[in-house]
N, C-alpha and C. Protein backbone atom coordinates (compact mmCIF):
# COMPACT_ATOMS: atom_id res chain seq x y z
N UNK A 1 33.49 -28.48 -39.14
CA UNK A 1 32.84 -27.83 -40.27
C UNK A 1 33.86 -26.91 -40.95
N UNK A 2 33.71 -26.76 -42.53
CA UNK A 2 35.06 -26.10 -43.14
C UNK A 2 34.88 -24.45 -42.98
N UNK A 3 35.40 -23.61 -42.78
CA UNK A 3 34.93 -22.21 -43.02
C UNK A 3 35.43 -21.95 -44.28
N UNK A 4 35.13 -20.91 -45.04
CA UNK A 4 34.54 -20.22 -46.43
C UNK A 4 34.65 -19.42 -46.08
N UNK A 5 36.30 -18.32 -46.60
CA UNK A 5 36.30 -16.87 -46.20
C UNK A 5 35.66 -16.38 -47.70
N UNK A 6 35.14 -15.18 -47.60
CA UNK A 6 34.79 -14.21 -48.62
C UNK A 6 35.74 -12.55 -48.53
N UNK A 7 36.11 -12.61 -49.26
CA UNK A 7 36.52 -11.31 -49.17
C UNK A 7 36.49 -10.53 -50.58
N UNK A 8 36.03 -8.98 -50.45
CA UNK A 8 35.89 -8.19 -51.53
C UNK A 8 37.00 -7.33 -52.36
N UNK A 9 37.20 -7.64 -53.66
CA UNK A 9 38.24 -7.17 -54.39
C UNK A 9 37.56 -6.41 -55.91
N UNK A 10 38.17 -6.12 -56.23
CA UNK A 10 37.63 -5.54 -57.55
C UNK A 10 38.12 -6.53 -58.65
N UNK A 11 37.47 -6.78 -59.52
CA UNK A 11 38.14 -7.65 -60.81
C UNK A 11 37.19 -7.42 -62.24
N UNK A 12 38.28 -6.43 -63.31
CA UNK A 12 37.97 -6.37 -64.19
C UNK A 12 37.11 -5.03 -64.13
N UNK A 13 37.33 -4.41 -63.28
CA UNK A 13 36.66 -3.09 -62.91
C UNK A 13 35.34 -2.85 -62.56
N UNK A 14 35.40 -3.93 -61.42
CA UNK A 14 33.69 -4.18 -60.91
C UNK A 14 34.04 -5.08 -59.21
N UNK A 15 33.70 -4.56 -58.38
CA UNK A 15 33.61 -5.08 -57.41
C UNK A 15 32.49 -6.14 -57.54
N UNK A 16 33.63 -7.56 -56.85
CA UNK A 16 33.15 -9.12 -56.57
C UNK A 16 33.82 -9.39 -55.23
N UNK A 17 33.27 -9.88 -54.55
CA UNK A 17 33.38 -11.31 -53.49
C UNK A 17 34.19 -12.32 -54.02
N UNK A 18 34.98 -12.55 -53.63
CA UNK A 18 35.86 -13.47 -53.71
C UNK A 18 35.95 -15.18 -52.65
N UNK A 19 35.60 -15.65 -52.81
CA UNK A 19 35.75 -17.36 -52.03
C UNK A 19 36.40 -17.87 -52.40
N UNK A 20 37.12 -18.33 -50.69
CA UNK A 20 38.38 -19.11 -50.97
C UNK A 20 38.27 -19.70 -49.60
N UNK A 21 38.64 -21.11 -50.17
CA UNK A 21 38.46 -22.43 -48.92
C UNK A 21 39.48 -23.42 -49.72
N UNK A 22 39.81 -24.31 -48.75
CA UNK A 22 40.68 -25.38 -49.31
C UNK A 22 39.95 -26.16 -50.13
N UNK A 23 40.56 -27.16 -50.70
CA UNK A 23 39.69 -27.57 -52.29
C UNK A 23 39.17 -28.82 -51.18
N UNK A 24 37.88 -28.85 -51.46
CA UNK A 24 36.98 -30.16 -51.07
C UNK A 24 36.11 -30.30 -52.01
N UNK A 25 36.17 -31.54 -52.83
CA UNK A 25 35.40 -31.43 -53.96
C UNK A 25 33.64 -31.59 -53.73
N UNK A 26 33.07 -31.68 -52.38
CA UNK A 26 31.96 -31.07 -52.04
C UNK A 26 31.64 -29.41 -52.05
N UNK A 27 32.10 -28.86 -51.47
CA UNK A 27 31.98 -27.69 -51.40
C UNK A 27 32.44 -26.73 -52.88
N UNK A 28 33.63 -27.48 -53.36
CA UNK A 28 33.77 -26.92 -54.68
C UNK A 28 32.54 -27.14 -55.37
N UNK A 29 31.88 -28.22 -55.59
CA UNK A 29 31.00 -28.43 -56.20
C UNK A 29 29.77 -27.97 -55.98
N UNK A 30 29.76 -27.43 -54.33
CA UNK A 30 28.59 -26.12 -54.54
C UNK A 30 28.48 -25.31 -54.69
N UNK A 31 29.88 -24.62 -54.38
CA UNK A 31 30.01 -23.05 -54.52
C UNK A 31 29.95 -22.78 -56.09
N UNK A 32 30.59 -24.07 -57.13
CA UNK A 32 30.36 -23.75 -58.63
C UNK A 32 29.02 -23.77 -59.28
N UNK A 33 28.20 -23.98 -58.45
CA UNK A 33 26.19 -24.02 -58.50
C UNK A 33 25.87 -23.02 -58.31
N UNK A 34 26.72 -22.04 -57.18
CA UNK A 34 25.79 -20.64 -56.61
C UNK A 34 25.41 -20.02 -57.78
N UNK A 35 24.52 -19.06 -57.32
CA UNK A 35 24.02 -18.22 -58.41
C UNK A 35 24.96 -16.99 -58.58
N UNK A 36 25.57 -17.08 -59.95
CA UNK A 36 26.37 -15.66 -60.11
C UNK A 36 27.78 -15.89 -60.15
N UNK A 37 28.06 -17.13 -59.62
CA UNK A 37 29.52 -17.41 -59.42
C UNK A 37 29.93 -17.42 -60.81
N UNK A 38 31.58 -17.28 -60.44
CA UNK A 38 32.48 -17.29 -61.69
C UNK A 38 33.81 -17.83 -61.21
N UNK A 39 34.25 -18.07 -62.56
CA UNK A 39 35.84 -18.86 -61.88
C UNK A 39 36.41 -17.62 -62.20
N UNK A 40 37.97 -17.09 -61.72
CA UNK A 40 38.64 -16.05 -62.02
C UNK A 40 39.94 -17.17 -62.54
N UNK A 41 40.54 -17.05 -63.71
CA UNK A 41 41.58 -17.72 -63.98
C UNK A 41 42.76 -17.15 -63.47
N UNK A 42 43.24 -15.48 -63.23
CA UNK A 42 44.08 -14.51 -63.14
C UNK A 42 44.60 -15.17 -61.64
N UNK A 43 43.38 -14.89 -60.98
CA UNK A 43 43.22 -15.40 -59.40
C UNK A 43 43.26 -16.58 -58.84
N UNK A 44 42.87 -17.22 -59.29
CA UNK A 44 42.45 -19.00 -59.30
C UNK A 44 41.19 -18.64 -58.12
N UNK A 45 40.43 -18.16 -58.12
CA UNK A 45 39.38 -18.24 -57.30
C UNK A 45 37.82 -18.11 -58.14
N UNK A 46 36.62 -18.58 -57.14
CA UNK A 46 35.48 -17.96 -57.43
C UNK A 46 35.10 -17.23 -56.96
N UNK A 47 34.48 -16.15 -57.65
CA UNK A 47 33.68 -14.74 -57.26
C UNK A 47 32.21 -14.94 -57.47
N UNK A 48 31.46 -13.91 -56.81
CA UNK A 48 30.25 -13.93 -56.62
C UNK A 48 29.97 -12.05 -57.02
N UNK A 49 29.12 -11.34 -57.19
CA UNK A 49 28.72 -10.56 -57.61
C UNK A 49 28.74 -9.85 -56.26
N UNK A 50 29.06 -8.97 -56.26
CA UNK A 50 28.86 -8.01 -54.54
C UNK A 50 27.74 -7.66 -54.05
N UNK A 51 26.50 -8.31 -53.94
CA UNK A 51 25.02 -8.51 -53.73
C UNK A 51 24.86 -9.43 -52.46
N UNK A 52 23.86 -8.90 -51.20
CA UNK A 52 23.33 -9.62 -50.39
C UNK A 52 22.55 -11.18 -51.39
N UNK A 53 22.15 -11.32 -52.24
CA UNK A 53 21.37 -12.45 -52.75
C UNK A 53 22.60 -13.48 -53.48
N UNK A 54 23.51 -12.41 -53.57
CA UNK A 54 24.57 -13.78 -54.01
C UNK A 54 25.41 -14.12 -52.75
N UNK A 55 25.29 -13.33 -51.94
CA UNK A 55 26.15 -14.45 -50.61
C UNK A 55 24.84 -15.18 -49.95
N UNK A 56 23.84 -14.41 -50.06
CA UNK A 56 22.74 -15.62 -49.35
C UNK A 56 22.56 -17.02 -49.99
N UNK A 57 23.08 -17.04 -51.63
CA UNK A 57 22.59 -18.10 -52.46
C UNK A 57 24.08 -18.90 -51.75
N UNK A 58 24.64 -18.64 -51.52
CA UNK A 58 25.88 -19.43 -51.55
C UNK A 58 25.75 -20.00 -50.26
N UNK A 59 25.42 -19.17 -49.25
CA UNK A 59 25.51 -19.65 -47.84
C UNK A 59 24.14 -20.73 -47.95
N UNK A 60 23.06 -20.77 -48.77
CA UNK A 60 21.69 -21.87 -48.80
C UNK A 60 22.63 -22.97 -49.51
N UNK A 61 23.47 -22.95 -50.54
CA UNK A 61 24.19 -23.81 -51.06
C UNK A 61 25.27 -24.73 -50.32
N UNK A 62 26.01 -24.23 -49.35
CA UNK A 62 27.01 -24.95 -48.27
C UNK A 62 26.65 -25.07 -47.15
N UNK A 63 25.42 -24.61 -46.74
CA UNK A 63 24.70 -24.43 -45.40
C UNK A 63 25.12 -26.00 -44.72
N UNK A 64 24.53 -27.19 -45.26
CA UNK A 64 24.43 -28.11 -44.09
C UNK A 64 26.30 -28.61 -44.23
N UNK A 65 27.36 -28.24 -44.03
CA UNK A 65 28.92 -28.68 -44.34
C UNK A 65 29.99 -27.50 -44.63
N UNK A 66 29.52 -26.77 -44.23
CA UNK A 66 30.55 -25.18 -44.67
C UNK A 66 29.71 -24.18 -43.89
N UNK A 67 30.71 -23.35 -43.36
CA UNK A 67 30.00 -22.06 -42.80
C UNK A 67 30.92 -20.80 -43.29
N UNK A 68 30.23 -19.55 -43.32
CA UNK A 68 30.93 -18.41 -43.90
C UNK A 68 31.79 -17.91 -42.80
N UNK A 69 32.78 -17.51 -42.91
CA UNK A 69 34.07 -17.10 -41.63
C UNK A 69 34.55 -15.38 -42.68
N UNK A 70 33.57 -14.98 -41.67
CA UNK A 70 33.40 -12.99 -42.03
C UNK A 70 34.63 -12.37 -41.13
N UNK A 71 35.05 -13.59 -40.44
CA UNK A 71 36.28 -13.09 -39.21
C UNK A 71 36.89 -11.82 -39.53
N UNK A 72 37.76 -11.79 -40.45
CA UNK A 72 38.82 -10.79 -41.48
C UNK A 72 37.80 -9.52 -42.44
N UNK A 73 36.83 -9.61 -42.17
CA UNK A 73 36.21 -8.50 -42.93
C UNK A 73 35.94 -7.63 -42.40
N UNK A 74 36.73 -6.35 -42.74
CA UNK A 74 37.38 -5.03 -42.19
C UNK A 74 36.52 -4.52 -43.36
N UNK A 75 36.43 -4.35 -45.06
CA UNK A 75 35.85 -3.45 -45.64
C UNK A 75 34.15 -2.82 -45.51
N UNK A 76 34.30 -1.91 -45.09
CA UNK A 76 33.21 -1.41 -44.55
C UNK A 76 31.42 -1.79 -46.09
N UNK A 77 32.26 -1.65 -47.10
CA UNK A 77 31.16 -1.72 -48.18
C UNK A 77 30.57 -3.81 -47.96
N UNK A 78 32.00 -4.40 -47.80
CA UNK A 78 31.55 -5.83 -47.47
C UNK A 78 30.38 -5.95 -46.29
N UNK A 79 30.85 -5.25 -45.39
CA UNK A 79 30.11 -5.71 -44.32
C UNK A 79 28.79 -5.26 -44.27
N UNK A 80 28.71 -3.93 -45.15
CA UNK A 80 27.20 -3.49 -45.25
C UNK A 80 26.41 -4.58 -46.05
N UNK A 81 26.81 -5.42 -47.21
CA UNK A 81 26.34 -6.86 -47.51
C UNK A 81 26.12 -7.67 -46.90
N UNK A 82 26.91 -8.18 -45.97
CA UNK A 82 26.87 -9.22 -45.04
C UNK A 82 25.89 -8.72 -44.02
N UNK A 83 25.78 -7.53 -43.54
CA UNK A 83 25.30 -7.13 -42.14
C UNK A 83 23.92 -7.66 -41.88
N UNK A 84 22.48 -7.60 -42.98
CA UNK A 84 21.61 -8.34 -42.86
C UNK A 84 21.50 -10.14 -42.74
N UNK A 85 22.28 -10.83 -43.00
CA UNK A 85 22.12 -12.29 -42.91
C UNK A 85 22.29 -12.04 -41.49
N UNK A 86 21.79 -13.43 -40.85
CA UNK A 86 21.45 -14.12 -39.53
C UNK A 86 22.43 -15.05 -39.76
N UNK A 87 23.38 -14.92 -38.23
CA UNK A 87 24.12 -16.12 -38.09
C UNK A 87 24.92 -16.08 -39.27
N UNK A 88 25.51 -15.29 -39.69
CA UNK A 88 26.34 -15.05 -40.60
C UNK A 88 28.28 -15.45 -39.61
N UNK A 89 28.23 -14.87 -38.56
CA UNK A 89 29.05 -15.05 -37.32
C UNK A 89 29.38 -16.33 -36.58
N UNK A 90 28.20 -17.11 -37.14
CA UNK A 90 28.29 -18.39 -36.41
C UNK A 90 29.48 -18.80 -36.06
N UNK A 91 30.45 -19.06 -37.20
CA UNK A 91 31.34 -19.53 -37.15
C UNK A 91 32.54 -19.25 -36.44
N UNK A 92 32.60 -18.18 -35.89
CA UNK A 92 32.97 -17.45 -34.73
C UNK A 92 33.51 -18.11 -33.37
């Protein structure tokens, strides 16, 4: 199963979530469905809005072929987002 790191950056003077996975044109093609997503051209990545409902939409979106890998998430404001999902760790 692929992991899907997220990690939080500021862009454009607004904290976003950032996703980044190797290009599989499945998973690209869901993560560009989530709700809220955006492409960053600067970055070459997609962002998500720094909201529990936009990483939940994303994780209902790659759920059955991708799992979220929170491994590397040290920022304390990320993890207070993440901290309510279930099995968010799975991938672990």
């Amino acid at each position: 199963m692929q992991a899907i790191i997220l990690e939080l950056k500021e862009h454009k003077g607004e904290e976003r979530i950032f996703v980044e996975f190797p290009y599989r044109k499945k998973i690209n093609d869901a993560v560009r469905q989530t709700w809220g997503i955006k492409w960053s051209q600067s970055n070459r990545q997609w962002h998500l809005p720094a909201e529990k409902k936009s990483v939940e939409a994303l994780k209902q979106k790659i759920n059955s072929f991708a799992k979220l890998d929170t491994l590397h998430v040290t920022n304390k404001d990320m993890l207070n987002i993440l901290s309510p999902l279930e099995d968010i760790k799975d991938f672990l």
